[in-house]
N, C-alpha and C. Protein backbone atom coordinates (compact mmCIF):
# COMPACT_ATOMS: atom_id res chain seq x y z
N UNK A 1 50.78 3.34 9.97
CA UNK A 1 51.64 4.47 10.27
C UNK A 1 50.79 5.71 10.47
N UNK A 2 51.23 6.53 11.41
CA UNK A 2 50.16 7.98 11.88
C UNK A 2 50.89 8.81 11.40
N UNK A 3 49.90 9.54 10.62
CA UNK A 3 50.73 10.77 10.02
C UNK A 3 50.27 12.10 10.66
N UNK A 4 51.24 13.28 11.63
CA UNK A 4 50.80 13.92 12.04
C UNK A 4 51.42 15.54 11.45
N UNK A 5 51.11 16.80 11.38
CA UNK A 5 51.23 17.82 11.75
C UNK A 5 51.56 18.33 12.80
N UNK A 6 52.95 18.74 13.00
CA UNK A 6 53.74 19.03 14.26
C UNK A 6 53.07 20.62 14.41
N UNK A 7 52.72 21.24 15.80
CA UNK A 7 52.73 22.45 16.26
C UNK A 7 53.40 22.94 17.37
N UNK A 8 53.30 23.93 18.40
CA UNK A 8 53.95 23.98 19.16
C UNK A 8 53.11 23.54 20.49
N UNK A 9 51.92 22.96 20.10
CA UNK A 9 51.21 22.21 21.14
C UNK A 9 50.75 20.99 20.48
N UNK A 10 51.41 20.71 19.97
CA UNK A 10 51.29 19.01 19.49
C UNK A 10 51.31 18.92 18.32
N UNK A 11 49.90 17.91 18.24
CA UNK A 11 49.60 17.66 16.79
C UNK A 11 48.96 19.05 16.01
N UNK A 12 48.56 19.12 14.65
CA UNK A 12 47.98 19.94 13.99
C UNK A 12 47.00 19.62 13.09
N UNK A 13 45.79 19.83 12.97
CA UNK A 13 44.81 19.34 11.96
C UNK A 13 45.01 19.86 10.44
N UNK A 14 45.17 18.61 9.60
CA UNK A 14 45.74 19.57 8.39
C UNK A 14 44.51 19.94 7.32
N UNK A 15 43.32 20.34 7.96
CA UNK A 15 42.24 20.80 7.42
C UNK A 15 42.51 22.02 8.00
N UNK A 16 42.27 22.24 9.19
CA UNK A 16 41.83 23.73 9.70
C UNK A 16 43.54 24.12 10.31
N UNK A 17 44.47 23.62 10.37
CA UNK A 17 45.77 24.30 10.95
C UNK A 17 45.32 24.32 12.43
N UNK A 18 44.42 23.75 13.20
CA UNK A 18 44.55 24.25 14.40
C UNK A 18 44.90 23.19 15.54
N UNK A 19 45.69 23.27 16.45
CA UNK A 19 46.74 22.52 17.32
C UNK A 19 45.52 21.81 17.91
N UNK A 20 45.80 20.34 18.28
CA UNK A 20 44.59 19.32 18.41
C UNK A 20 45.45 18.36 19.31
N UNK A 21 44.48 18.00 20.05
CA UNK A 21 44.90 16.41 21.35
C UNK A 21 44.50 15.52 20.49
N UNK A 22 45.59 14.55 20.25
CA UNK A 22 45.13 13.27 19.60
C UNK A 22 43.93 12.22 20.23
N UNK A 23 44.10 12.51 21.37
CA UNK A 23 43.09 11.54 22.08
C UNK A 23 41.78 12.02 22.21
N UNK A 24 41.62 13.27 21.72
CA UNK A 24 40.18 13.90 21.44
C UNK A 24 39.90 13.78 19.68
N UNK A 25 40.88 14.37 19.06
CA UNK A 25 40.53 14.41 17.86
C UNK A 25 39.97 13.13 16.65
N UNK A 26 39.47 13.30 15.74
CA UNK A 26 38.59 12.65 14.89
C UNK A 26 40.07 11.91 14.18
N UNK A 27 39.96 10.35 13.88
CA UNK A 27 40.78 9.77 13.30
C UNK A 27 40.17 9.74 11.78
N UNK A 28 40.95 9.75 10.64
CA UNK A 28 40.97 9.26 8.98
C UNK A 28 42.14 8.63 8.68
N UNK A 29 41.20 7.19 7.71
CA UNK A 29 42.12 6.66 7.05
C UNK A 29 42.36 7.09 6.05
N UNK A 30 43.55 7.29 5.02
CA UNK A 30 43.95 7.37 3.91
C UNK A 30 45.20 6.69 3.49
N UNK A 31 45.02 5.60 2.68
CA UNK A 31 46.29 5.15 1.33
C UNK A 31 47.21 4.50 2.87
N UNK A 32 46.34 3.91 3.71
CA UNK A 32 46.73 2.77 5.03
C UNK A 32 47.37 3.73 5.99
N UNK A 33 47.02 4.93 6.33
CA UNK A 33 47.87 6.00 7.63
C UNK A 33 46.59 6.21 7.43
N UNK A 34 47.07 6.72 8.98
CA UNK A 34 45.46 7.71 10.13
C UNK A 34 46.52 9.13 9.88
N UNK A 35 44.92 9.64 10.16
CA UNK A 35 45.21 11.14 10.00
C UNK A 35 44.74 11.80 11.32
N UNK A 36 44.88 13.08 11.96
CA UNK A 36 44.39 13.41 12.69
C UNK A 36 43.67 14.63 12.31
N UNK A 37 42.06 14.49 12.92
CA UNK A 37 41.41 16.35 12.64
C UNK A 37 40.88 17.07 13.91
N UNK A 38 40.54 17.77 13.51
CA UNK A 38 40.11 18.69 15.24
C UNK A 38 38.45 18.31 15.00
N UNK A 39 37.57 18.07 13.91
CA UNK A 39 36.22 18.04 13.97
C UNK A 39 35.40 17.39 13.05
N UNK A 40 34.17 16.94 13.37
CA UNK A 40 33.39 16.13 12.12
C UNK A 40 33.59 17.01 11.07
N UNK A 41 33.75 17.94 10.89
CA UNK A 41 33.61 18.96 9.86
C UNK A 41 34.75 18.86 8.82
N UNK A 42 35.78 18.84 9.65
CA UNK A 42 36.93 18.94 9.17
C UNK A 42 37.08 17.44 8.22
N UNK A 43 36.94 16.24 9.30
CA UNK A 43 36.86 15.03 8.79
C UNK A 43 36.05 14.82 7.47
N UNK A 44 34.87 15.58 7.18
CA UNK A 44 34.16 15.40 6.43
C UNK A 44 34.95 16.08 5.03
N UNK A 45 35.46 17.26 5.14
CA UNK A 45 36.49 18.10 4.17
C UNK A 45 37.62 17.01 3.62
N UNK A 46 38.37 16.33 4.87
CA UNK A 46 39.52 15.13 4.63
C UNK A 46 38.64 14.40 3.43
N UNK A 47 37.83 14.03 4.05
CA UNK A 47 37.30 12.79 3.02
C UNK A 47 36.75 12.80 1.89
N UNK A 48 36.75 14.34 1.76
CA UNK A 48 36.26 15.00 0.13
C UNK A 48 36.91 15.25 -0.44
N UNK A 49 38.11 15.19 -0.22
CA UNK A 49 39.10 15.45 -1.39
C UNK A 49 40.73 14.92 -0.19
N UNK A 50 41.07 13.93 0.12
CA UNK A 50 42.26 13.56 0.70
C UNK A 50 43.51 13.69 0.28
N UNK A 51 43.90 13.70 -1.30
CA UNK A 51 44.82 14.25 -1.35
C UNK A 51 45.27 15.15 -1.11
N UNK A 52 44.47 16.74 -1.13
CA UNK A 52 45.33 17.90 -0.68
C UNK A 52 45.16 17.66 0.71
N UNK A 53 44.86 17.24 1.61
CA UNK A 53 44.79 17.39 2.79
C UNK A 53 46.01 16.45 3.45
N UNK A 54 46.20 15.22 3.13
CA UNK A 54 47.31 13.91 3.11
C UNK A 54 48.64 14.74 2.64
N UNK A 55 48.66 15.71 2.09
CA UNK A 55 49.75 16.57 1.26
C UNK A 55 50.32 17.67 2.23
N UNK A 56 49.09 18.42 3.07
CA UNK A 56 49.46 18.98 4.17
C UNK A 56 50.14 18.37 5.40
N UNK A 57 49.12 17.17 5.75
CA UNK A 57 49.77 16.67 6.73
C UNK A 57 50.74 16.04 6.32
N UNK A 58 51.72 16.01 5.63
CA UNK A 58 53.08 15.24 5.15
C UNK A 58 54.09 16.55 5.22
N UNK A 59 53.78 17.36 5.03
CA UNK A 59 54.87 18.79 4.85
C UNK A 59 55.10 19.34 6.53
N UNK A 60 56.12 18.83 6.70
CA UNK A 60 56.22 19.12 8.14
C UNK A 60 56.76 20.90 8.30
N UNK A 61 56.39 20.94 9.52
CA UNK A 61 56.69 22.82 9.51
C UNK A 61 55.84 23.58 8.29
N UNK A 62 55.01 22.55 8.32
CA UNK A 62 53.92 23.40 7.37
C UNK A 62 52.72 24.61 8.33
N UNK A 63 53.10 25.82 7.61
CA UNK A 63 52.16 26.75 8.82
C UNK A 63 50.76 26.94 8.08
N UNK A 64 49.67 26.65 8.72
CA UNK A 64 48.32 27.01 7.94
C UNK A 64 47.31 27.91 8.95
N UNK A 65 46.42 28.49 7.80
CA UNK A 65 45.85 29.72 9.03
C UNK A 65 44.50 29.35 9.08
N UNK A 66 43.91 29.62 10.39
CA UNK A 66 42.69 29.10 10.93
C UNK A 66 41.34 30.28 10.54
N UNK A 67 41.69 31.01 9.18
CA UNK A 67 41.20 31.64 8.68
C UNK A 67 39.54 32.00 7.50
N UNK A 68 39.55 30.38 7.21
CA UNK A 68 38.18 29.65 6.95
C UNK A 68 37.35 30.26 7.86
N UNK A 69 37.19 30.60 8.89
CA UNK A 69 36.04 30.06 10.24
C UNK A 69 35.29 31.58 9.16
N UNK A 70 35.66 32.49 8.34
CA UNK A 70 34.68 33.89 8.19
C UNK A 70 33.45 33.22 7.53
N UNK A 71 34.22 31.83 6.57
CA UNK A 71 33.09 31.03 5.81
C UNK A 71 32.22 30.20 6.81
N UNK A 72 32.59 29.94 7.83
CA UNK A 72 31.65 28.80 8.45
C UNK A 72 31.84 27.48 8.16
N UNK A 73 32.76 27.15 7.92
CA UNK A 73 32.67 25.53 7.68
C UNK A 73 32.39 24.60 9.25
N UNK A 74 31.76 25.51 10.12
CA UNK A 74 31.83 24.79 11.67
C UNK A 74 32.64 23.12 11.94
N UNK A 75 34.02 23.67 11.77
CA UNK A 75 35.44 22.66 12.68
C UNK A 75 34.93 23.13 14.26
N UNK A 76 34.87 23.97 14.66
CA UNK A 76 35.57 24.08 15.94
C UNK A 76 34.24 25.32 16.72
């Protein structure tokens, strides 16, 4: 089962909040569902701690802000 983050341009990465093409973006497994992310970076965040992230992408109309980038975690 694919678990996605709805936006108003598709999917949504529920690391960084930012609207993502599934057919570009980085796939994760977690607890047997794919996840979708916008970047190795991000993927790498998913896989460090998946529950809060599996928690985002489940809360639909969940709004998140692409506000990280002052830290640098280079997603995007």
């Amino acid at each position: 089962m694919m678990n996605k983050m709805k936006s108003s341009t598709g999917t949504r990465c529920p690391v960084c909040g930012m609207g993502i093409d599934e057919k570009s973006a980085k796939k994760v497994e977690y607890n047997g569902q794919t996840y979708f992310v916008a970047s190795d970076g991000c993927k790498a965040r998913f896989q460090a701690d998946p529950a809060r992230y599996a928690g985002k992408a489940a809360e639909s109309g969940s709004t998140s802000t692409h506000g990280h980038h002052d830290g640098g975690h280079g997603c995007c």
